[in-house]
Protein backbone atom coordinates (compact mmCIF):
# COMPACT_ATOMS: atom_id res chain seq x y z
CA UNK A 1 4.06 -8.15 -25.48
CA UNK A 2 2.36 -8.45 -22.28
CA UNK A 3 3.75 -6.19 -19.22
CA UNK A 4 4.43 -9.37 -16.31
CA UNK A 5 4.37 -7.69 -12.79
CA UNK A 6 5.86 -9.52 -9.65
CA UNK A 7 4.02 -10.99 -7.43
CA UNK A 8 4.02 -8.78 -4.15
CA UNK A 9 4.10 -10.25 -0.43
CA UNK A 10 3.59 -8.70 2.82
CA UNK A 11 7.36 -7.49 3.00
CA UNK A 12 7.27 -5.72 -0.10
CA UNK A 13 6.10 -2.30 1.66
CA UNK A 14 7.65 -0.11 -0.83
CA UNK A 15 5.93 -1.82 -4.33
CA UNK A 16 2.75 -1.78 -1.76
CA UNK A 17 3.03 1.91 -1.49
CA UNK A 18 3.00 2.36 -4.59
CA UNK A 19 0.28 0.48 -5.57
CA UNK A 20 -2.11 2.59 -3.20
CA UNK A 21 -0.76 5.63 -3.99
CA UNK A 22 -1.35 4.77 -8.04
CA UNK A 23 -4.60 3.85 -6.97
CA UNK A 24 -5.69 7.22 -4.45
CA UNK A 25 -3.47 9.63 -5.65
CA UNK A 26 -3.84 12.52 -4.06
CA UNK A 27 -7.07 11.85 -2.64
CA UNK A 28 -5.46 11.02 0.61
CA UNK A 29 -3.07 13.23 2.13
CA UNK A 30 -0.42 12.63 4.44
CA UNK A 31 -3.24 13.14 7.26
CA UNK A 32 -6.07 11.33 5.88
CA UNK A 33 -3.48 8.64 5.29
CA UNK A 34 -2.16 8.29 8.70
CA UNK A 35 -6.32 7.86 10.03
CA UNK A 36 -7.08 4.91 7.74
CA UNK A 37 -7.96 2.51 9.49
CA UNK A 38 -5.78 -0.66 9.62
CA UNK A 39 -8.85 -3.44 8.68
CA UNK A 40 -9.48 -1.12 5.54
CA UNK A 41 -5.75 -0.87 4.75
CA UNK A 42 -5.59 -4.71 4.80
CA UNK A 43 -8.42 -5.19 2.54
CA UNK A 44 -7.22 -2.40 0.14
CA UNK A 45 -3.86 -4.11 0.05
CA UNK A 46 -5.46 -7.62 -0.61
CA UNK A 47 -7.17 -5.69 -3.39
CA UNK A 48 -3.97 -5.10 -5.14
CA UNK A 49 -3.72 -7.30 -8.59
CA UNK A 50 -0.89 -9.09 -8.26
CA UNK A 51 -0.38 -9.35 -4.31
CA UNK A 52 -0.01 -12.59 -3.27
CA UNK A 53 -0.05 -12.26 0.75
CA UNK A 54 -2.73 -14.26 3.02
CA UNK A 55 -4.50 -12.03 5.45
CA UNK A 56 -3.04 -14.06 8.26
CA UNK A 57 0.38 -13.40 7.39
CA UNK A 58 -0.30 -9.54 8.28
CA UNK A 59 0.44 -7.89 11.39
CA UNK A 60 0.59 -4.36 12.60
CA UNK A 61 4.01 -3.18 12.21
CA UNK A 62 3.26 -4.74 8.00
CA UNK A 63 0.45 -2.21 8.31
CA UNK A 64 2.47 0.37 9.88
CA UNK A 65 5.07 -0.15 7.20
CA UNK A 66 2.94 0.01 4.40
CA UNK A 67 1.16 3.43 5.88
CA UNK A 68 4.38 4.96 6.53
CA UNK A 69 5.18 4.08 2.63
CA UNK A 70 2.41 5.64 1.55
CA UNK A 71 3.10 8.46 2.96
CA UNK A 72 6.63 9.12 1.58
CA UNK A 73 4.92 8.18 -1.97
CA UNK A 74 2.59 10.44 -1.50
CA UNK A 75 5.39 12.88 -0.56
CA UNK A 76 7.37 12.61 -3.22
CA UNK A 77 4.78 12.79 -6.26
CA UNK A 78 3.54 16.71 -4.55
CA UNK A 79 6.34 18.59 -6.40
């Protein structure tokens, strides 16, 4: 049976979180996290499989959002 994922949108900042964490892992730290820059966080989240968000439908406080996500994700997973 095939594993269906939902598409994600610009809004979905936790799912997005995920995804980048799942795909750095603990490659980026807290630190390293907060000096991405935001026009490589947009293309890594345009990356994602099953996003479904158009680049001009982002704005800063998405990207601000999404790096702030990231950062609890990555949080959480250092136990």
């Amino acid at each position: 049976m095939a594993h269906f994922e939902l598409p994600i949108n610009w809004t979905d900042f936790e799912d997005i979180s995920m995804k980048l964490y799942e795909r750095f892992g603990d490659d980026f730290g807290e630190s390293k996290i907060y000096r991405v820059r935001f026009t490589e966080l947009l293309e890594w989240v345009l990356e994602i499989p099953n996003f479904t968000g158009k680049r001009e439908d982002c704005n800063e406080s998405y990207l601000e959002m999404i790096q702030s996500g990231w950062v609890y994700e990555w949080r959480d997973n250092q136990d």
